[in-house]
C-alpha atoms as a PDB file:
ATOM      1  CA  UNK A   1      13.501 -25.363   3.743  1.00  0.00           C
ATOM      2  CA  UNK A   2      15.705 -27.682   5.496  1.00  0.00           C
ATOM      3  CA  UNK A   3      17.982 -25.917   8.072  1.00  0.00           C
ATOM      4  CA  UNK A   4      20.781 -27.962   7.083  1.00  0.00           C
ATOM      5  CA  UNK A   5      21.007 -26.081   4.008  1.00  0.00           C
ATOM      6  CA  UNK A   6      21.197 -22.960   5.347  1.00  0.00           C
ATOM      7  CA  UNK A   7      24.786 -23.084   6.822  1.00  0.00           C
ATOM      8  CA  UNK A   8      27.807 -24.454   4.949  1.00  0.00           C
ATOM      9  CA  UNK A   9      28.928 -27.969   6.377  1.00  0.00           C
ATOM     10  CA  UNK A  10      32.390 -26.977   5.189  1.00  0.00           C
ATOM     11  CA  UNK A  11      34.708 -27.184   1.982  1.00  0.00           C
ATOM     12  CA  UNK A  12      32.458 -25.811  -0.579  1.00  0.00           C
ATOM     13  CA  UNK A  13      33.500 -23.726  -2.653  1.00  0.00           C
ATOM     14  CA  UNK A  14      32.455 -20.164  -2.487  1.00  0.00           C
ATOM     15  CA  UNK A  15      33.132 -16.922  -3.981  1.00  0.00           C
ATOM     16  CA  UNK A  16      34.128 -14.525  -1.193  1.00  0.00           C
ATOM     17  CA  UNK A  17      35.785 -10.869  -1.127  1.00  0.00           C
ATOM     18  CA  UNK A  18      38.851 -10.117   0.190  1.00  0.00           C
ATOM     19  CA  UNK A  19      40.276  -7.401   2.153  1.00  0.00           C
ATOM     20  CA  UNK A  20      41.627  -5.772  -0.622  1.00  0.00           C
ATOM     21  CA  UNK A  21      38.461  -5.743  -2.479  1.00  0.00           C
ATOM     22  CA  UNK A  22      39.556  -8.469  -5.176  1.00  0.00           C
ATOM     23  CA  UNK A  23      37.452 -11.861  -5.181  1.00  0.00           C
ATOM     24  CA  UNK A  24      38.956 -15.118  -4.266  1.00  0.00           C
ATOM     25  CA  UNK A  25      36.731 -18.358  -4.741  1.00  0.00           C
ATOM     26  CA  UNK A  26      37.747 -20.286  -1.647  1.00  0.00           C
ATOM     27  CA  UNK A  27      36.810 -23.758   0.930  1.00  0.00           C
ATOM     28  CA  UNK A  28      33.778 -22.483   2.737  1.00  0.00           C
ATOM     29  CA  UNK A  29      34.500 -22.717   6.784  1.00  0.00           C
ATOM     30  CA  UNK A  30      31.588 -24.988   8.995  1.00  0.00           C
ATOM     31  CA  UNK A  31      28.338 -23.195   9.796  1.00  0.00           C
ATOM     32  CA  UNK A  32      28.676 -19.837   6.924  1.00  0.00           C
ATOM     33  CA  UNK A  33      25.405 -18.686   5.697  1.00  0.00           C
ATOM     34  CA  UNK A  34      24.827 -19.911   2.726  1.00  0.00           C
ATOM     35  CA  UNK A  35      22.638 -18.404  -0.399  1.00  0.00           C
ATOM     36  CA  UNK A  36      19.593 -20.293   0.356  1.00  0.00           C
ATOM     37  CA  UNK A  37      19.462 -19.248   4.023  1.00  0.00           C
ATOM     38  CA  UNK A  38      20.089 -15.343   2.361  1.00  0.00           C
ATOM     39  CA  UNK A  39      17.206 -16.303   0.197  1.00  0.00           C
ATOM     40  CA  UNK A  40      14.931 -16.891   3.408  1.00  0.00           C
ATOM     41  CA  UNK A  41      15.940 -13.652   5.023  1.00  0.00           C
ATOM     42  CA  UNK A  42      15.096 -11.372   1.768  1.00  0.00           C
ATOM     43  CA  UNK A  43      11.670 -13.500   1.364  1.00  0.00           C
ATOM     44  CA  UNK A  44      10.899 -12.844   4.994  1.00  0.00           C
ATOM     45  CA  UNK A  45      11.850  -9.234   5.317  1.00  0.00           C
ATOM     46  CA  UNK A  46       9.976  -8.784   2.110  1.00  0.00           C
ATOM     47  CA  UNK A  47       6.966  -9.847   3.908  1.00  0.00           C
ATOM     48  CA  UNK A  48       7.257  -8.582   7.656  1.00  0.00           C
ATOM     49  CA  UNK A  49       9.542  -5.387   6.935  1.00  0.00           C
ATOM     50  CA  UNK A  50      11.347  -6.534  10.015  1.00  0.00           C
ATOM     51  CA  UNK A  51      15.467  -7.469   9.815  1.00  0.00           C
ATOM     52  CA  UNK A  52      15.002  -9.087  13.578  1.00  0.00           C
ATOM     53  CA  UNK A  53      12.155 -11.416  12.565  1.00  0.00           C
ATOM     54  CA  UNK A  54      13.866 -12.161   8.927  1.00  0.00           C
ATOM     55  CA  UNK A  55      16.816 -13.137  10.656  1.00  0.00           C
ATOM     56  CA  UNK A  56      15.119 -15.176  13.500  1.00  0.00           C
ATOM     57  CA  UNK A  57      13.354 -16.868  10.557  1.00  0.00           C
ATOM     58  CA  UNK A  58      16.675 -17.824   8.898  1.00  0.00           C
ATOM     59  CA  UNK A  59      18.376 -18.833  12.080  1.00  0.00           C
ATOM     60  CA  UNK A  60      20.776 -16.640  12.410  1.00  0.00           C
ATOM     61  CA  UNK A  61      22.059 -13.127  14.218  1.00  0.00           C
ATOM     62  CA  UNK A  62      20.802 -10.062  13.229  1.00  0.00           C
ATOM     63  CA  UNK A  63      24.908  -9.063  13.380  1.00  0.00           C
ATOM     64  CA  UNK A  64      25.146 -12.010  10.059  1.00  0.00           C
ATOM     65  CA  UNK A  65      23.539 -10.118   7.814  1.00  0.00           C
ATOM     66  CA  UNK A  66      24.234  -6.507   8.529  1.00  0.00           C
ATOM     67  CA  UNK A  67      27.840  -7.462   8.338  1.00  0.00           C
ATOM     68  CA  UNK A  68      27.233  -9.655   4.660  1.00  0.00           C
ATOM     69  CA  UNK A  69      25.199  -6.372   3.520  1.00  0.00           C
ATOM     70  CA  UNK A  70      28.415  -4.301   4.103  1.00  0.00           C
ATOM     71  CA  UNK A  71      30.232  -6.642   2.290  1.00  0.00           C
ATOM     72  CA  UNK A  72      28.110  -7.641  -0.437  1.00  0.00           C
ATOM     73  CA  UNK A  73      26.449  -4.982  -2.863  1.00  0.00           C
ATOM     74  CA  UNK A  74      24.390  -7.314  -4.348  1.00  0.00           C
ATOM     75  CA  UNK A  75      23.121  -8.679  -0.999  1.00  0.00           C
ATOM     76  CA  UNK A  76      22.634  -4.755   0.063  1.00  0.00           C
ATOM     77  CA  UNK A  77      20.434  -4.047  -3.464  1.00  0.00           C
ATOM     78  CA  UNK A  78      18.660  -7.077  -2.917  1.00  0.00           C
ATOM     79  CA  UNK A  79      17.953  -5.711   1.084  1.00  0.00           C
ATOM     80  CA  UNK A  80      16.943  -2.359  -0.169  1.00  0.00           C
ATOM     81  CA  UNK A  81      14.305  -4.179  -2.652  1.00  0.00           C
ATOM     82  CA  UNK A  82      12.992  -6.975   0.006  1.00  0.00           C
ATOM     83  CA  UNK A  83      12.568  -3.881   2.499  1.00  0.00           C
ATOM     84  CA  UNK A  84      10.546  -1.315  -0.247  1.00  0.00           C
ATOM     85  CA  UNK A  85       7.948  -4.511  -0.765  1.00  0.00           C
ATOM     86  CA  UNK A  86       7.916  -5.459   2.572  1.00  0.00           C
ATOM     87  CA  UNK A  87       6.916  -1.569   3.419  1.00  0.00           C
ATOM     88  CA  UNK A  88       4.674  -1.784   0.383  1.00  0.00           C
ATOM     89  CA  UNK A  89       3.124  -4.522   2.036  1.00  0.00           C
ATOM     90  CA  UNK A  90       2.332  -3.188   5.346  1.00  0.00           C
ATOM     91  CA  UNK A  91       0.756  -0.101   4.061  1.00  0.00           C
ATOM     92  CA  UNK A  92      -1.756  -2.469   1.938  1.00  0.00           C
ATOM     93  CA  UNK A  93      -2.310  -4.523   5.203  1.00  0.00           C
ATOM     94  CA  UNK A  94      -3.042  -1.310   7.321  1.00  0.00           C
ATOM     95  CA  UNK A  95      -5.348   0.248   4.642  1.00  0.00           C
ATOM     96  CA  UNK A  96      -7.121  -2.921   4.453  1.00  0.00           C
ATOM     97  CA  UNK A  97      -7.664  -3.013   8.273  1.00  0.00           C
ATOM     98  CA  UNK A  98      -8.789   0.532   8.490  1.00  0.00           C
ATOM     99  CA  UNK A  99     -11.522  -0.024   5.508  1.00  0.00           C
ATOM    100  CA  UNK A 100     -15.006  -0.425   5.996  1.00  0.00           C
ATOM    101  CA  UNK A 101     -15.181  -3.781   4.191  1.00  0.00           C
ATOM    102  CA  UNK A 102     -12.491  -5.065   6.217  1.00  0.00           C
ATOM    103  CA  UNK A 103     -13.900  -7.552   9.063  1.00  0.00           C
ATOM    104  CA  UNK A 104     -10.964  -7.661  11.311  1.00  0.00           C
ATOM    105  CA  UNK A 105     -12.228  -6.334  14.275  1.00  0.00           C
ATOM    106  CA  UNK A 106     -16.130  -6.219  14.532  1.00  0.00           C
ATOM    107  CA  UNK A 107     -16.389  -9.542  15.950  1.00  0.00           C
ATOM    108  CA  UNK A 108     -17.669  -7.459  18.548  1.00  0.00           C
ATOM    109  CA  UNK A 109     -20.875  -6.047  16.857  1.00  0.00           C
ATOM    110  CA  UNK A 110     -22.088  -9.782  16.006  1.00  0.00           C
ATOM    111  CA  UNK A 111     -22.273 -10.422  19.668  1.00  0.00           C
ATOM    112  CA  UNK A 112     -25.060 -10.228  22.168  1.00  0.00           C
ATOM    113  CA  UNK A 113     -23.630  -7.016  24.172  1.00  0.00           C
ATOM    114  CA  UNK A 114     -22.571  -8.051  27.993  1.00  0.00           C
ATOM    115  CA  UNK A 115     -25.102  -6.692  30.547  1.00  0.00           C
ATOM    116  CA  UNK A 116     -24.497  -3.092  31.852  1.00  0.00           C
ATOM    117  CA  UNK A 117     -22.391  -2.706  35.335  1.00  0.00           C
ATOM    118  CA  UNK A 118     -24.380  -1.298  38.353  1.00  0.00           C
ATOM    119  CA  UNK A 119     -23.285   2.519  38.448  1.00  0.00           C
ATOM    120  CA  UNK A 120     -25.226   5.190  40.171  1.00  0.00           C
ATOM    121  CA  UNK A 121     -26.981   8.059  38.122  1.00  0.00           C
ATOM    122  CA  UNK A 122     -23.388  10.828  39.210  1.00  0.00           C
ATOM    123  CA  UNK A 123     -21.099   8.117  37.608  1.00  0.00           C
ATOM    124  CA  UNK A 124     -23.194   7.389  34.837  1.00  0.00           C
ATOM    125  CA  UNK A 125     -23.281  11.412  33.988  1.00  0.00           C
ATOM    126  CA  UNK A 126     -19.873  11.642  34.719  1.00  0.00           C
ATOM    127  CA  UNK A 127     -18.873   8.636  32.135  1.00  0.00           C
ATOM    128  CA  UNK A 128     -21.201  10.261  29.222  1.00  0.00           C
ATOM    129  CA  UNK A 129     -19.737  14.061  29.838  1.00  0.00           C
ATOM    130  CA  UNK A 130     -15.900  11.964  29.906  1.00  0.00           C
ATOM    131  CA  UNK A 131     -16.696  10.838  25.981  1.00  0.00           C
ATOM    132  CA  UNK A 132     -19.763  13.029  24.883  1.00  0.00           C
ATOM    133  CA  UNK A 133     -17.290  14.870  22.051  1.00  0.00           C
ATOM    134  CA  UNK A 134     -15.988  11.567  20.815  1.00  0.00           C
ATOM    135  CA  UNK A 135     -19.735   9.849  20.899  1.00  0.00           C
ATOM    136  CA  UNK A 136     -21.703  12.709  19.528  1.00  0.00           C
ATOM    137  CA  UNK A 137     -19.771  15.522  18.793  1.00  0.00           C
ATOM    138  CA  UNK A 138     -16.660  15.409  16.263  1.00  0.00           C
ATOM    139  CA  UNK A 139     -13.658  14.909  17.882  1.00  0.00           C
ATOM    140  CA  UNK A 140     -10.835  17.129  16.994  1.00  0.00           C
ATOM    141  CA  UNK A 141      -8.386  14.648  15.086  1.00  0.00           C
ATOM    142  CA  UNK A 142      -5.167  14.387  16.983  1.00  0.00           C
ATOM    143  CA  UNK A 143      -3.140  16.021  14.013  1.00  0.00           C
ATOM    144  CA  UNK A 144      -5.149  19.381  14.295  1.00  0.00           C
ATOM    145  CA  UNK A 145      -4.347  19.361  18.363  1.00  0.00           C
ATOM    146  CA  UNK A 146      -2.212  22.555  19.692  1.00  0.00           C
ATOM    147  CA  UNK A 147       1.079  20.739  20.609  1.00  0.00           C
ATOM    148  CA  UNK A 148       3.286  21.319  23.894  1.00  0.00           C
ATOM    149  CA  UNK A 149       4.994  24.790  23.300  1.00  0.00           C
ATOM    150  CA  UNK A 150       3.327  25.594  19.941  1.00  0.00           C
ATOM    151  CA  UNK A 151       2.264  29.061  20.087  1.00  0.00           C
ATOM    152  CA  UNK A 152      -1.196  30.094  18.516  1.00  0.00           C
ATOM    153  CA  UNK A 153       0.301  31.804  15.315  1.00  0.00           C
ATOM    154  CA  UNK A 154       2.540  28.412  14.830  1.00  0.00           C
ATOM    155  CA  UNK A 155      -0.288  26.708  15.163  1.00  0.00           C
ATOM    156  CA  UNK A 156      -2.549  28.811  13.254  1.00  0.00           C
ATOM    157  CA  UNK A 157      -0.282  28.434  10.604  1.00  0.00           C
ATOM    158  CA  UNK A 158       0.524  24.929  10.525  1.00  0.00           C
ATOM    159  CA  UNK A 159      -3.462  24.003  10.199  1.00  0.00           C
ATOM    160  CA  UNK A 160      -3.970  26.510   7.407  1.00  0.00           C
ATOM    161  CA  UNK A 161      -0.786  24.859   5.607  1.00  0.00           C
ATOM    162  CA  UNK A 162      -2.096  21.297   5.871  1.00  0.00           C
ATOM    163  CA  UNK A 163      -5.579  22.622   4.759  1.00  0.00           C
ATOM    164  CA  UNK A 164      -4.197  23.825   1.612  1.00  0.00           C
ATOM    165  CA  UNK A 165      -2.060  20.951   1.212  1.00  0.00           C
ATOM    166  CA  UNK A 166      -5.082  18.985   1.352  1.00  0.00           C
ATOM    167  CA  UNK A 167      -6.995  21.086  -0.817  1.00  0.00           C
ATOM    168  CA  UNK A 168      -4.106  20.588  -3.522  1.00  0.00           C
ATOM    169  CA  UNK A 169      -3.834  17.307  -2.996  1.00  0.00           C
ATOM    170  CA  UNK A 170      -7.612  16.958  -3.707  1.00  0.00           C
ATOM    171  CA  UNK A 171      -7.613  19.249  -6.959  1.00  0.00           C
ATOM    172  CA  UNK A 172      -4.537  16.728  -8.101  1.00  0.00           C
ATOM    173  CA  UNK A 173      -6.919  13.908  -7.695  1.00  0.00           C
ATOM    174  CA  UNK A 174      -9.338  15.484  -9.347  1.00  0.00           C
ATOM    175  CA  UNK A 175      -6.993  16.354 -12.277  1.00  0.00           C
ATOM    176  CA  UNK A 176      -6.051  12.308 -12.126  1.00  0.00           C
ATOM    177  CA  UNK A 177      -9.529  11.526 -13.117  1.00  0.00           C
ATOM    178  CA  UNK A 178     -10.012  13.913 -15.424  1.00  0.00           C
ATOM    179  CA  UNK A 179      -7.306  12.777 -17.552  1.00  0.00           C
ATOM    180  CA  UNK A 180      -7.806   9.364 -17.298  1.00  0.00           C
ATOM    181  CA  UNK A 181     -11.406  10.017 -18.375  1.00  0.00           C
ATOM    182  CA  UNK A 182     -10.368  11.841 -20.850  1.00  0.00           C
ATOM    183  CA  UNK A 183      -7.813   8.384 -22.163  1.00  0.00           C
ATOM    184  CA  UNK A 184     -10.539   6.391 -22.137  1.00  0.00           C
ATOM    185  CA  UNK A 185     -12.742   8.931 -24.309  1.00  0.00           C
ATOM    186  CA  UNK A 186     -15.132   9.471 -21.577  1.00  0.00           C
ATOM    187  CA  UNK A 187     -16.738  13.150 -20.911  1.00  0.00           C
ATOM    188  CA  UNK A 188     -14.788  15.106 -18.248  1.00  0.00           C
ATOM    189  CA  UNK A 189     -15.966  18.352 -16.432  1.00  0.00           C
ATOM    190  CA  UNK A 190     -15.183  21.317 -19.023  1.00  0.00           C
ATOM    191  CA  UNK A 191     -16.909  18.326 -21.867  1.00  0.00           C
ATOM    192  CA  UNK A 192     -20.415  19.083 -19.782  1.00  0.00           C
ATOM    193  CA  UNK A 193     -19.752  22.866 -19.482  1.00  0.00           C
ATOM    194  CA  UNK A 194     -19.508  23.168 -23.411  1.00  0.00           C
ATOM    195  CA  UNK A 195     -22.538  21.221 -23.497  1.00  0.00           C
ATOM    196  CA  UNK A 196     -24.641  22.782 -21.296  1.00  0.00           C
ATOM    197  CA  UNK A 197     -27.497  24.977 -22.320  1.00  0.00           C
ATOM    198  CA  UNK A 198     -27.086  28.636 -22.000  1.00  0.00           C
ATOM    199  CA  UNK A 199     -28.251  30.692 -19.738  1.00  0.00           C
ATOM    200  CA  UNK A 200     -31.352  32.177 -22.227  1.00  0.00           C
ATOM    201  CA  UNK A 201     -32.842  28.511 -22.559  1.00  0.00           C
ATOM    202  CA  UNK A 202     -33.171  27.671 -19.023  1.00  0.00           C
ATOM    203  CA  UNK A 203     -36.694  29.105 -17.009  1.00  0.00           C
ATOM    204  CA  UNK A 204     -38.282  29.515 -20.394  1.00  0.00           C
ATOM    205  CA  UNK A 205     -42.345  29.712 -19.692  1.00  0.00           C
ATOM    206  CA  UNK A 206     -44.601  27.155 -21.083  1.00  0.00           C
ATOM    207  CA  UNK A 207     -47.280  28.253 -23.310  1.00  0.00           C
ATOM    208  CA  UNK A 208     -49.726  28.381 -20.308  1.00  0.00           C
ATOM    209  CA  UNK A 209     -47.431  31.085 -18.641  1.00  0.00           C
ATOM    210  CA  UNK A 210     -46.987  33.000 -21.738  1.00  0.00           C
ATOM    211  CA  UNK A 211     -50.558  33.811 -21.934  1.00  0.00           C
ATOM    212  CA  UNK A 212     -50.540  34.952 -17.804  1.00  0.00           C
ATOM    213  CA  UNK A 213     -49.914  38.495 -16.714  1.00  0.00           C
ATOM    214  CA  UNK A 214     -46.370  39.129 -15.542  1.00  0.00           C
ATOM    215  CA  UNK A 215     -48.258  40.940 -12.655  1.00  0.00           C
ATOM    216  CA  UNK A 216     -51.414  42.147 -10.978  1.00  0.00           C
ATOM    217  CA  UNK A 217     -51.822  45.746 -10.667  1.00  0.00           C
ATOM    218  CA  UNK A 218     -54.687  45.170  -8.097  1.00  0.00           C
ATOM    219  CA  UNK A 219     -51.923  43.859  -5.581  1.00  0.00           C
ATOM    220  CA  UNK A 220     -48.905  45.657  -4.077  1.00  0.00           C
ATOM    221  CA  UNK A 221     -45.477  44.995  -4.336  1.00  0.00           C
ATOM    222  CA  UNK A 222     -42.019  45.873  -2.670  1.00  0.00           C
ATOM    223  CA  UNK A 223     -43.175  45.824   0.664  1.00  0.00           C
ATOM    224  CA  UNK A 224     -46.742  47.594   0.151  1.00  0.00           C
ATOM    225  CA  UNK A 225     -45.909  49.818  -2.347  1.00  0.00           C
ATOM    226  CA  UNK A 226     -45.919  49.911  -5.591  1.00  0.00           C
ATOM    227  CA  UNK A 227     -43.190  52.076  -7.756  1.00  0.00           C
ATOM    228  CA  UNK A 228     -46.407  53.979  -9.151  1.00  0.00           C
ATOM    229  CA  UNK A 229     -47.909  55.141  -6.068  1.00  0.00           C
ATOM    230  CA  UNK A 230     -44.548  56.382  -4.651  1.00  0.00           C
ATOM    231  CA  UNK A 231     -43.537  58.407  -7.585  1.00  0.00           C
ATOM    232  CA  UNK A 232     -47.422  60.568  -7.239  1.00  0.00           C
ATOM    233  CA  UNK A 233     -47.055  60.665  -3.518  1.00  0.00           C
ATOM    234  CA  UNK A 234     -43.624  62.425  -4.101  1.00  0.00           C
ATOM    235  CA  UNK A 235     -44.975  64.823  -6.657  1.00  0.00           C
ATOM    236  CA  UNK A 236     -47.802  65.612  -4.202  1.00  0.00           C
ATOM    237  CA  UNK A 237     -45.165  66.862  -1.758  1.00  0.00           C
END
């Protein structure tokens, strides 16, 4: 888009508000932003979620457009919607960089590996104690870390809340599936219970079994001794 038809040149007529609140349609002044350069800043903060970069893309203050949002309610709606999608749109982004499928920053991987700096055998100890937790070990995540001041019942309880919060927030996902399975006429998880086999059919012996002893009364049992044997030494006491 042109920049020239993003400011008014001057005498165009415009609908503008008043002080009083009334509209007046009046002679645009020289250099006003016009709707097509309001159209550039809602596209761009839709995008970047950022009022300073929407504004530097439309070529004008940041001061413009705060000051035409106070005035204008549809302008302020239309602010409030480019700034949910724009937000909307930096979550995606930021998912999509923290996925496994995403490629944006294993260029590194793909490389031949730069040779390894001369260090002595104390420094290179020193350097694998420094990030042995974080390299081998699991590293506490920073959300579960005692913070400054935070005594150990505070924090004791804080960790046990956001367990169970996540624990909810995993049965409600669970729930999700289930009844969307259950929309699309799939099987869900109490479906298999009721079809399960009881308890009585499961471990049934084959016909080989069946014809086995259930025991040998040549060999002992419970630890030596069989229930026989203790029951006659006890009467021989």
């Amino acid at each position: 888009m042109c920049g020239a038809t993003l400011r008014t040149a001057g005498g165009e007529p415009v609908v503008t508000r008043r002080n009083d609140g009334k509209l007046q349609m009046r002679a645009a002044q020289p250099g006003k932003l016009t709707r097509q350069c309001e159209q550039v800043f809602l596209a761009t903060l839709g995008v970047t979620c950022n009022v300073r970069l929407a504004a530097a893309a439309a070529g004008a203050a940041v001061a413009a457009f705060y000051r035409r949002r106070r005035r204008d309610p549809g302008f302020a709606r239309e602010w409030r919607l480019a700034l949910e999608r724009g937000y909307e749109a930096l979550e995606m982004a930021l998912l999509d960089a923290g996925s496994v499928h995403s490629h944006e920053h294993d260029d590194w991987r793909h490389n031949e590996p730069p040779p390894m700096p001369p260090m002595t055998a104390n420094q290179a100890l020193q350097l694998m104690y420094l990030h042995q937790k974080e390299a081998r070990l699991l590293a506490e995540p920073p959300h579960l870390r005692r913070r400054r001041g935070e005594t150990s019942d505070m924090w004791s309880f804080r960790v046990a809340a956001m367990t169970e919060e996540a624990r909810r927030r995993e049965r409600e996902k669970f729930e999700i599936a289930e009844a969307a399975r259950r929309a699309d006429g799939k099987s869900t998880w109490k479906d298999y219970l009721s079809t399960s086999p009881r308890l009585a059919q499961i471990g049934g012996m084959t016909p080989l079994e069946a014809t086995k002893a259930m025991y040998d009364d040549s060999r002992a049992l419970f630890g030596g001794w069989r229930l026989g044997d203790m029951a006659d030494d006890a009467d021989d006491g």
